[in-house]
C-alpha atoms as a PDB file:
ATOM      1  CA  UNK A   1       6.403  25.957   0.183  1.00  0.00           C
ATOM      2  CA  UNK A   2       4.026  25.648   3.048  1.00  0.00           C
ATOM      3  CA  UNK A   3       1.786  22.231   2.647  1.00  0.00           C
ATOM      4  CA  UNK A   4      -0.831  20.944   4.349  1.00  0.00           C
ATOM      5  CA  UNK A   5       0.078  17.601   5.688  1.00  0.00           C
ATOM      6  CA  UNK A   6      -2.304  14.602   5.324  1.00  0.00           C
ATOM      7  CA  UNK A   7      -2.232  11.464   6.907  1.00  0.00           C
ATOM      8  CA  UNK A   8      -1.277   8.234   4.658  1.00  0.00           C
ATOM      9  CA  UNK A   9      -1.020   4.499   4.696  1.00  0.00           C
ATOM     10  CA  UNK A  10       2.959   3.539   3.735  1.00  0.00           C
ATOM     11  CA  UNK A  11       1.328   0.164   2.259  1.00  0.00           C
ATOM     12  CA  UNK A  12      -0.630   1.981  -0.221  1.00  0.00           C
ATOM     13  CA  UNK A  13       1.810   5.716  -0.670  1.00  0.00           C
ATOM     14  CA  UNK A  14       2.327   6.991  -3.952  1.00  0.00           C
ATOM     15  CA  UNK A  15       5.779   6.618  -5.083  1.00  0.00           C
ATOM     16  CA  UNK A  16       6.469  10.231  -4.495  1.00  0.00           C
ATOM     17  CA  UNK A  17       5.380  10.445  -1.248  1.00  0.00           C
ATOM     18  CA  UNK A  18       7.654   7.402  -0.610  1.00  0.00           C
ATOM     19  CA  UNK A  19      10.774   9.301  -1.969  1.00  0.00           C
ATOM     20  CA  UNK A  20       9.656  12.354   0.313  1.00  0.00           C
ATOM     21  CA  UNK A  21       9.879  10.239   3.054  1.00  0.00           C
ATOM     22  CA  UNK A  22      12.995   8.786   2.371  1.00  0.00           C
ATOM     23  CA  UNK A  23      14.761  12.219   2.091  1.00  0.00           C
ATOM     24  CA  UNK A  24      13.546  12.934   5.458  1.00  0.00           C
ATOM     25  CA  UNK A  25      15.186   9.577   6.577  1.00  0.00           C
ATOM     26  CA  UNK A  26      18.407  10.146   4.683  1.00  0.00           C
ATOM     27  CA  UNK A  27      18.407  13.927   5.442  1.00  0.00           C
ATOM     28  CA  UNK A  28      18.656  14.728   1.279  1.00  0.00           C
ATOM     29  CA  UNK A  29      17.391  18.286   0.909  1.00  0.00           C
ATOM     30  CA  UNK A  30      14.339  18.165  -1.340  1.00  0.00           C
ATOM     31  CA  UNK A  31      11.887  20.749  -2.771  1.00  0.00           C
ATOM     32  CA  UNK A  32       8.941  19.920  -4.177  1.00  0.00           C
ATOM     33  CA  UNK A  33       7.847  21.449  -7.869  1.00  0.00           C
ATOM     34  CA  UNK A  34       5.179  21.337 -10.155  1.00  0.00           C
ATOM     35  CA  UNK A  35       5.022  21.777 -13.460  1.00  0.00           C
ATOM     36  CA  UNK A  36       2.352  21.030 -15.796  1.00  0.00           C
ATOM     37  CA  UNK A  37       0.814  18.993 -13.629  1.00  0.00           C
ATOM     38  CA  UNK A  38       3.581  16.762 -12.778  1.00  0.00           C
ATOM     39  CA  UNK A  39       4.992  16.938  -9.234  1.00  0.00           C
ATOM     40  CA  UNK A  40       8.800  16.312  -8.797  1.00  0.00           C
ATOM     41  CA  UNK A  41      11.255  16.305  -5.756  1.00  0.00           C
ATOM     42  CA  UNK A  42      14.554  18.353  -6.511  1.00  0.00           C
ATOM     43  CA  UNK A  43      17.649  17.503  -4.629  1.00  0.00           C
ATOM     44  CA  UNK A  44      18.985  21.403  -3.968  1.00  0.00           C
ATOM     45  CA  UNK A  45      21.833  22.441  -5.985  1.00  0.00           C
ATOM     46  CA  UNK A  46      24.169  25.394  -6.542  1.00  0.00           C
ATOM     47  CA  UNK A  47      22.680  28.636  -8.235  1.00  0.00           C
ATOM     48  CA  UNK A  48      22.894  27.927 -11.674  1.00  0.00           C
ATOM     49  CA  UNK A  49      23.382  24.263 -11.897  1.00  0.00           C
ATOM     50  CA  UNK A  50      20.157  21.874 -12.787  1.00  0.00           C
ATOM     51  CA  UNK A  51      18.693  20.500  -9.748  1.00  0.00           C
ATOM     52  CA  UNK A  52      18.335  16.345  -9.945  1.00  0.00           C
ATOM     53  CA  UNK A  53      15.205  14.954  -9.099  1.00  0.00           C
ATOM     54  CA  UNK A  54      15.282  12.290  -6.185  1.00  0.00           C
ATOM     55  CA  UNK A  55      13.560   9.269  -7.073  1.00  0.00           C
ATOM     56  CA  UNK A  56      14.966   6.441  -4.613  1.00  0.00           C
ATOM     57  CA  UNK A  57      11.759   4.207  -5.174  1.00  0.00           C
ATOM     58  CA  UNK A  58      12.675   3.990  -9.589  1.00  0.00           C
ATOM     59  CA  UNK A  59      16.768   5.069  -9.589  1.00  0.00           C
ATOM     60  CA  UNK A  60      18.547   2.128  -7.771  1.00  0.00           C
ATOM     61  CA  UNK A  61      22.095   4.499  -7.819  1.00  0.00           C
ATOM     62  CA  UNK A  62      19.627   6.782  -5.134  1.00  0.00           C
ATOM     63  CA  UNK A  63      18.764   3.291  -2.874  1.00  0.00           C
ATOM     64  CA  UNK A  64      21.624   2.324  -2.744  1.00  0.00           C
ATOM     65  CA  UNK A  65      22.861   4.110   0.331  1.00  0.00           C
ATOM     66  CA  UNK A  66      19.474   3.286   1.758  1.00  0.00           C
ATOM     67  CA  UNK A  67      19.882  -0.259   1.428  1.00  0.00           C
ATOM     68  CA  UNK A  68      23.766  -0.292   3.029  1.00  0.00           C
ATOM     69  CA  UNK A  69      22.141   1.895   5.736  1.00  0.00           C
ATOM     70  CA  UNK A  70      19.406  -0.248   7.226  1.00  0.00           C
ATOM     71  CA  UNK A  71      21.037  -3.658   5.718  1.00  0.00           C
ATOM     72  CA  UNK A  72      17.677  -4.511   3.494  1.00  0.00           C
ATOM     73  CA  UNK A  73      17.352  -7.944   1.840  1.00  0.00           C
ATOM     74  CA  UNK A  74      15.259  -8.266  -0.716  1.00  0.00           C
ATOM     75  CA  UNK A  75      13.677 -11.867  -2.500  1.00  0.00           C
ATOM     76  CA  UNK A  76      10.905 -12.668  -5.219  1.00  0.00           C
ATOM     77  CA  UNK A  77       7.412 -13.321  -2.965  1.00  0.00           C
ATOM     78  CA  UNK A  78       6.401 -17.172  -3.787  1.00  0.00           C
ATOM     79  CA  UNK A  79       2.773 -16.277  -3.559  1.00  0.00           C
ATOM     80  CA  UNK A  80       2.590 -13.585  -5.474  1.00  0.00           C
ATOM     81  CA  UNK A  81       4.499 -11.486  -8.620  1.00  0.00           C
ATOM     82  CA  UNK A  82       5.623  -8.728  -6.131  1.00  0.00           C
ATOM     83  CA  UNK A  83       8.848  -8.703  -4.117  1.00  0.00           C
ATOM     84  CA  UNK A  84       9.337  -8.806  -0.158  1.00  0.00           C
ATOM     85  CA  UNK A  85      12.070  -6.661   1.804  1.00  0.00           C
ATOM     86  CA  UNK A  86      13.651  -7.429   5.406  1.00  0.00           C
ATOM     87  CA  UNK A  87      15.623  -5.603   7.445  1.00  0.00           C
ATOM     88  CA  UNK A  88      18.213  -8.215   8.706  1.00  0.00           C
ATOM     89  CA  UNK A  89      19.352  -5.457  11.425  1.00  0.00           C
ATOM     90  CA  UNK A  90      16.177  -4.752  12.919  1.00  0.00           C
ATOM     91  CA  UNK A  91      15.837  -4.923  16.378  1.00  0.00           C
ATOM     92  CA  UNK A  92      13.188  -7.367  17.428  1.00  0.00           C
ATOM     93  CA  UNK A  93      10.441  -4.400  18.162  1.00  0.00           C
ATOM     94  CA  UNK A  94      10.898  -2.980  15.254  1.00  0.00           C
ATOM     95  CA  UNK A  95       8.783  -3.640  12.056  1.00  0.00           C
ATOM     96  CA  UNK A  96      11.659  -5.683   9.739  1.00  0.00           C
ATOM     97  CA  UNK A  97       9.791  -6.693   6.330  1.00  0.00           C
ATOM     98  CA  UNK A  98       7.488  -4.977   4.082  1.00  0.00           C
ATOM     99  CA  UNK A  99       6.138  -5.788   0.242  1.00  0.00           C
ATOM    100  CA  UNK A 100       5.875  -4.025  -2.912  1.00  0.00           C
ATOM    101  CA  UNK A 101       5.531  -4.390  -6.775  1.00  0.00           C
ATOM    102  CA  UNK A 102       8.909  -4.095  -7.423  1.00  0.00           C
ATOM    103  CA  UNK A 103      12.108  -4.515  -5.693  1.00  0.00           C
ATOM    104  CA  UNK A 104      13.190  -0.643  -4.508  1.00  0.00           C
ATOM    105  CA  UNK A 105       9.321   0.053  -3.543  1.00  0.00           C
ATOM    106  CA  UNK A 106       9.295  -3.014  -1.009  1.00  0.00           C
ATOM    107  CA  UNK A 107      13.082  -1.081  -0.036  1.00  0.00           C
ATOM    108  CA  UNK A 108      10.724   2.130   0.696  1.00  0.00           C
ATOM    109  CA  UNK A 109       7.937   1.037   1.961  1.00  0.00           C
ATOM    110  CA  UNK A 110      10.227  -1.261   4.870  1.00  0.00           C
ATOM    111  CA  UNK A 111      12.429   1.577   5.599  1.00  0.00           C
ATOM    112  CA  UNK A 112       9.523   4.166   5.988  1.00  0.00           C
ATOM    113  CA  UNK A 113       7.345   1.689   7.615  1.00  0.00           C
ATOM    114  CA  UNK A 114       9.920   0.664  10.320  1.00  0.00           C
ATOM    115  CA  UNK A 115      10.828   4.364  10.749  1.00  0.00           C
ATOM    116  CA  UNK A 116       7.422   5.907  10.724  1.00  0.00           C
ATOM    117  CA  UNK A 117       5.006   3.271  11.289  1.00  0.00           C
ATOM    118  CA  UNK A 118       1.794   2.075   9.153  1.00  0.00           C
ATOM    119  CA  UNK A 119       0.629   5.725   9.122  1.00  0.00           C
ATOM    120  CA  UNK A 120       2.698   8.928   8.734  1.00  0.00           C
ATOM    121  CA  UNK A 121       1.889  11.982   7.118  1.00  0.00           C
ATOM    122  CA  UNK A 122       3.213  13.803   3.870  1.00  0.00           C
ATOM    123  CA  UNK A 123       2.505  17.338   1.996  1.00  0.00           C
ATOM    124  CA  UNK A 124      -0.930  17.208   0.935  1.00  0.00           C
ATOM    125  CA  UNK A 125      -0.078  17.929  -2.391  1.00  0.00           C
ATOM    126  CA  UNK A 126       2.350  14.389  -2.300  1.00  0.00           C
ATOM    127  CA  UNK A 127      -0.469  12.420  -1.177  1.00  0.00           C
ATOM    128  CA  UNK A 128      -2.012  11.305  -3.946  1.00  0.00           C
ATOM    129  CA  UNK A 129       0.313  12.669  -6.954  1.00  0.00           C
ATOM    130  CA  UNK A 130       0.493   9.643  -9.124  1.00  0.00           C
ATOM    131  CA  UNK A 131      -3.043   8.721  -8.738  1.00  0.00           C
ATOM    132  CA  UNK A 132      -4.994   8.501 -12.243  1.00  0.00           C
ATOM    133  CA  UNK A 133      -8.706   9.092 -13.206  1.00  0.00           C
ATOM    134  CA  UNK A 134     -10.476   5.746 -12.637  1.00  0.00           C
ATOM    135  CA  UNK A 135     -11.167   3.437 -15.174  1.00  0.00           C
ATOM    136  CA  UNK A 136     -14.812   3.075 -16.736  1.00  0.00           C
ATOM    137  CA  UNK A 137     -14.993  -0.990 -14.924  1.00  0.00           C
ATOM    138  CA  UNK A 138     -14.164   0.483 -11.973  1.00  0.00           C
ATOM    139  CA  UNK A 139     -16.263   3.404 -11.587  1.00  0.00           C
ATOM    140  CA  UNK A 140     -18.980   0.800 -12.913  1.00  0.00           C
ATOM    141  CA  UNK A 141     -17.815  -2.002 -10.077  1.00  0.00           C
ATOM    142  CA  UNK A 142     -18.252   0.691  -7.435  1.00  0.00           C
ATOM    143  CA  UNK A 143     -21.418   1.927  -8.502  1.00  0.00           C
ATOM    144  CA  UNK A 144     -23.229  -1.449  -8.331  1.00  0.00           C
ATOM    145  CA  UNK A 145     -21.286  -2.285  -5.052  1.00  0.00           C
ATOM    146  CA  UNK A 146     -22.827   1.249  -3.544  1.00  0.00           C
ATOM    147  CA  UNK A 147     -26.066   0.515  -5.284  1.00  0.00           C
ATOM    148  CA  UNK A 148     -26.706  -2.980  -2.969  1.00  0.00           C
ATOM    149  CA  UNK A 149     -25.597  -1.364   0.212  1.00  0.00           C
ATOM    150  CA  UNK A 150     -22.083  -1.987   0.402  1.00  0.00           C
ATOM    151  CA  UNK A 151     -20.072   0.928   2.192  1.00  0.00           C
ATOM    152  CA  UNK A 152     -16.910   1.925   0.816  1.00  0.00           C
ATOM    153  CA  UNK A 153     -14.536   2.358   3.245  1.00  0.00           C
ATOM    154  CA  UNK A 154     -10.420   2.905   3.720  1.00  0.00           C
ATOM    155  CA  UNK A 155      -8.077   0.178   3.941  1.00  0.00           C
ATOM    156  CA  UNK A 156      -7.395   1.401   7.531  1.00  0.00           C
ATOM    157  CA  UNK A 157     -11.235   1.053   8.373  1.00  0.00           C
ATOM    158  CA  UNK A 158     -11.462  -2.079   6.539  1.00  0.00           C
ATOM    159  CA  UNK A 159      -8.779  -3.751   8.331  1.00  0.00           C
ATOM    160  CA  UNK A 160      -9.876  -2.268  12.109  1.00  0.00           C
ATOM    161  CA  UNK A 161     -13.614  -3.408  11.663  1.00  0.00           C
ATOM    162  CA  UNK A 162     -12.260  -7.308  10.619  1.00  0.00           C
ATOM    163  CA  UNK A 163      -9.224  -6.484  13.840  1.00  0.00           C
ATOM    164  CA  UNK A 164     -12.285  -6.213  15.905  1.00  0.00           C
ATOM    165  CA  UNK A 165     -12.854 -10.021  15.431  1.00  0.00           C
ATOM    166  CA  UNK A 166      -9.171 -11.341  15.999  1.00  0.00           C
ATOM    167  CA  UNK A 167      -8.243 -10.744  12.438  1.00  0.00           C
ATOM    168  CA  UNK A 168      -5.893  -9.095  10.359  1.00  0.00           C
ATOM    169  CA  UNK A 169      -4.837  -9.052   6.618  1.00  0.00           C
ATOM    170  CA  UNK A 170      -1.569 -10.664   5.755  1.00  0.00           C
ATOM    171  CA  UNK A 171      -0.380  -8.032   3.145  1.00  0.00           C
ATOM    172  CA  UNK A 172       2.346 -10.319   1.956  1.00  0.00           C
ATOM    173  CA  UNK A 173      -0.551 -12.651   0.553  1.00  0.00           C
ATOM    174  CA  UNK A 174      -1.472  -9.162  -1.964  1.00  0.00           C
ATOM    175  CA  UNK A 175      -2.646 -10.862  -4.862  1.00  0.00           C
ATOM    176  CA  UNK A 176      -3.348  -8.255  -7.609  1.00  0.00           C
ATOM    177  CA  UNK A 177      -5.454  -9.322 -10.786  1.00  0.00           C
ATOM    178  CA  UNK A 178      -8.798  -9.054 -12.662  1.00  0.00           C
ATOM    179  CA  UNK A 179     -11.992 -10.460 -10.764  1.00  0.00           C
ATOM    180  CA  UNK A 180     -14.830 -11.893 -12.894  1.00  0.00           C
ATOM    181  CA  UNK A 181     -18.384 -12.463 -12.200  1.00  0.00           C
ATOM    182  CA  UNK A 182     -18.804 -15.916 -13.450  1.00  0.00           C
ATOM    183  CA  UNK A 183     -22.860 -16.079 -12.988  1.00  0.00           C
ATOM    184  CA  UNK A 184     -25.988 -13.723 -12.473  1.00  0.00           C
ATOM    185  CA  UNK A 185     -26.909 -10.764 -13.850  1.00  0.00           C
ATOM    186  CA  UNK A 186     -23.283  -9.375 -13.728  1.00  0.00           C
ATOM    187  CA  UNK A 187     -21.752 -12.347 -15.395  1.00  0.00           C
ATOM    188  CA  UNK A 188     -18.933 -11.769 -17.019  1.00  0.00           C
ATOM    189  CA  UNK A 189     -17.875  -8.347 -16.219  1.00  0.00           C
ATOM    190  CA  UNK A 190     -14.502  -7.411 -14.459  1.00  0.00           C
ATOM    191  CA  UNK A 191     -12.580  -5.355 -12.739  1.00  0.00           C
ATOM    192  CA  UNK A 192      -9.058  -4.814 -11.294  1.00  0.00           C
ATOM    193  CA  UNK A 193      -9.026  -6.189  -8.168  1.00  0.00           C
ATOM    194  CA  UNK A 194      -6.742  -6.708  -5.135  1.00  0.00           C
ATOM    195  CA  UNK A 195      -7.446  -9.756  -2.977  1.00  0.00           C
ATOM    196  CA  UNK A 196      -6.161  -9.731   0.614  1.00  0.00           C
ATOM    197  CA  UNK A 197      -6.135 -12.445   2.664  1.00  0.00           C
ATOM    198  CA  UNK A 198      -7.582 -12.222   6.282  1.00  0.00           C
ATOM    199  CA  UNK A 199      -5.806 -14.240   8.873  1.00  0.00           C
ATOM    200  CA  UNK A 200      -6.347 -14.761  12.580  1.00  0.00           C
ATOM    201  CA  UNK A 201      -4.305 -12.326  14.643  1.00  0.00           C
ATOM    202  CA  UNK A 202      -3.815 -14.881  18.174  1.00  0.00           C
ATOM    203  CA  UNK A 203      -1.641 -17.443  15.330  1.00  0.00           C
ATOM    204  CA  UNK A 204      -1.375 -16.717  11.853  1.00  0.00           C
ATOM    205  CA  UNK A 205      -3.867 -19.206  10.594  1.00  0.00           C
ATOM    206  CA  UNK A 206      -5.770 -17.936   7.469  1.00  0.00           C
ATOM    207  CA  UNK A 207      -9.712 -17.411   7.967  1.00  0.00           C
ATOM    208  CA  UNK A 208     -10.100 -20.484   5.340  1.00  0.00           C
ATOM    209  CA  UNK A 209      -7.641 -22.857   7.432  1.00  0.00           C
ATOM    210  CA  UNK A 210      -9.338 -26.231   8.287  1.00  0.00           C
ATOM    211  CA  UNK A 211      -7.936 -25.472  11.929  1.00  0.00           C
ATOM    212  CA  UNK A 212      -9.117 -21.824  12.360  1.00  0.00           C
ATOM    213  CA  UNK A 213     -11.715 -20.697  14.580  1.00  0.00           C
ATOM    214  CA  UNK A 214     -15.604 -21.184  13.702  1.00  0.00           C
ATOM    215  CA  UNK A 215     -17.543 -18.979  15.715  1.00  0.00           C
ATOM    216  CA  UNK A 216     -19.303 -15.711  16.224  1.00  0.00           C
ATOM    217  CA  UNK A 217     -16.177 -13.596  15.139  1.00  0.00           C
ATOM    218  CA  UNK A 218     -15.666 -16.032  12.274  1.00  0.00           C
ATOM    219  CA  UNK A 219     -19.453 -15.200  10.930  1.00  0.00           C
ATOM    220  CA  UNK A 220     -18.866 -11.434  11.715  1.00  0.00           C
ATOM    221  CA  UNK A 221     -15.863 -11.716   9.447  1.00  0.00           C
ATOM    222  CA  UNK A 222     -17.848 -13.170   6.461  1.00  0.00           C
ATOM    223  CA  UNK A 223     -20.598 -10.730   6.928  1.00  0.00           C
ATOM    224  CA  UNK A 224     -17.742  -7.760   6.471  1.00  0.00           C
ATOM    225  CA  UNK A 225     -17.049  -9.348   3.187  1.00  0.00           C
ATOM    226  CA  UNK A 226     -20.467  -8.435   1.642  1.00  0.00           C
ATOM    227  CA  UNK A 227     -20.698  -5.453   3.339  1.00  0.00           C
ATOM    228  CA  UNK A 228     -17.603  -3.122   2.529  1.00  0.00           C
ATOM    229  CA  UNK A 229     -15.033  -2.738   0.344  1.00  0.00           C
ATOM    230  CA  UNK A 230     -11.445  -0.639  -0.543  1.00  0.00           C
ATOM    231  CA  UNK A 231     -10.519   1.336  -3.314  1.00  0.00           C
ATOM    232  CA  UNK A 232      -6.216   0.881  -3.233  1.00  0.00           C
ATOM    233  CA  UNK A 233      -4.501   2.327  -6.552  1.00  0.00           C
ATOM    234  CA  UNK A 234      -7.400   1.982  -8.962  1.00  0.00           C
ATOM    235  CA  UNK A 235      -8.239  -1.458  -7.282  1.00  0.00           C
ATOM    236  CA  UNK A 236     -11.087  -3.044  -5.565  1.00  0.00           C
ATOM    237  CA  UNK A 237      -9.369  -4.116  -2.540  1.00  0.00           C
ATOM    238  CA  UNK A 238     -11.489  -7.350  -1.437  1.00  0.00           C
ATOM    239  CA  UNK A 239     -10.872 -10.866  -0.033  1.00  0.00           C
END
């Protein structure tokens, strides 16, 4: 099959883009097929015999390797429900942890993301194959967001325009959850929301820290929040 490839964020990939990824790491021979609208990987097989799908990022029997290969430790995240990964072999330059909702996607997301980088690219067709139809508090959330002026924007833009003033979001701190407007004329609607947490990129400090900076940067940063927003896996990525 000859795909299109796109350009992705490993932080926010679709499972199945993940997997591809990982065969091209572990050198597994996939192909990719669709049928009825679902998109699998198959692991090539003899004529006649039923070709497996390869799914290292749900079937721990398929991570397994990957884990013994890159020597991945993986430990419940304090400060949130998800899990974090680390590479305990990774050379100092290298990127050595990464997050994710469940054990084997933090696995995937470290090992592509210390491989590949933040970015890397994947058949078109892989790029956004779990993604579902939004949900009606969503498509109402964004609506009202575009209808005051706010710009909606990637994650990648998001996080370069607040990079711009010395900060960067601290994806371990992913909090995932429903947001509520408490007052106004919005007050008590929701949505599905994913709050990030900006911190300063010179030492760490969050932007809320007693000790962090208060200056022109600092105000910039606060403007950004009421200015643009992220849609990441049907949520409103905000802070």
């Amino acid at each position: 099959m000859n795909s299109n490839l796109v350009s992705i964020n490993v932080a926010t990939a679709s499972n199945i883009a993940l997997n591809w990824l990982l065969a091209k790491i572990m050198h597994v021979d996939v192909s990719i097929s669709t049928t009825a609208g679902t998109v699998q990987l198959l692991i090539a097989s003899d004529a006649g015999s039923i070709p497996a799908t390869y799914e290292p990022t749900t079937n721990p029997s398929q991570a397994y390797d990957i884990e013994l290969r890159f020597q991945l430790a993986t430990e419940k995240d304090d400060y949130s429900s998800g899990w974090i990964c680390r590479r305990s072999g990774a050379d100092d330059c290298e990127r050595d942890y990464d997050c994710g909702p469940t054990p084997l996607i933090a696995r995937a997301r470290c090992v592509v993301a210390s491989v590949f980088g933040d970015r890397t690219q994947v058949p078109d067709e892989l790029s956004g194959a779990q993604l579902k139809p939004l949900a009606s508090d969503i498509q109402d959330e964004i609506a009202y967001r575009l209808s005051v002026g706010q710009r909606r924007v990637s994650l990648e833009v998001f996080e370069d325009t607040i990079r711009q003033y010395g900060y960067r979001f601290d994806r371990r701190m992913d909090c995932k959850g429903p947001s509520r407007y408490m007052t106004g004329d919005r007050a008590g609607k929701s949505y599905p929301a994913l709050s990030l947490k900006p911190v300063q990129i010179d030492d760490g400090l969050a932007w809320c820290n007693v000790e962090a900076r208060r200056d022109s940067n600092f105000d910039a940063l606060k403007a950004s929040r009421e200015t643009m927003f992220s849609l990441v896996n049907g949520r409103i990525a905000e802070w």
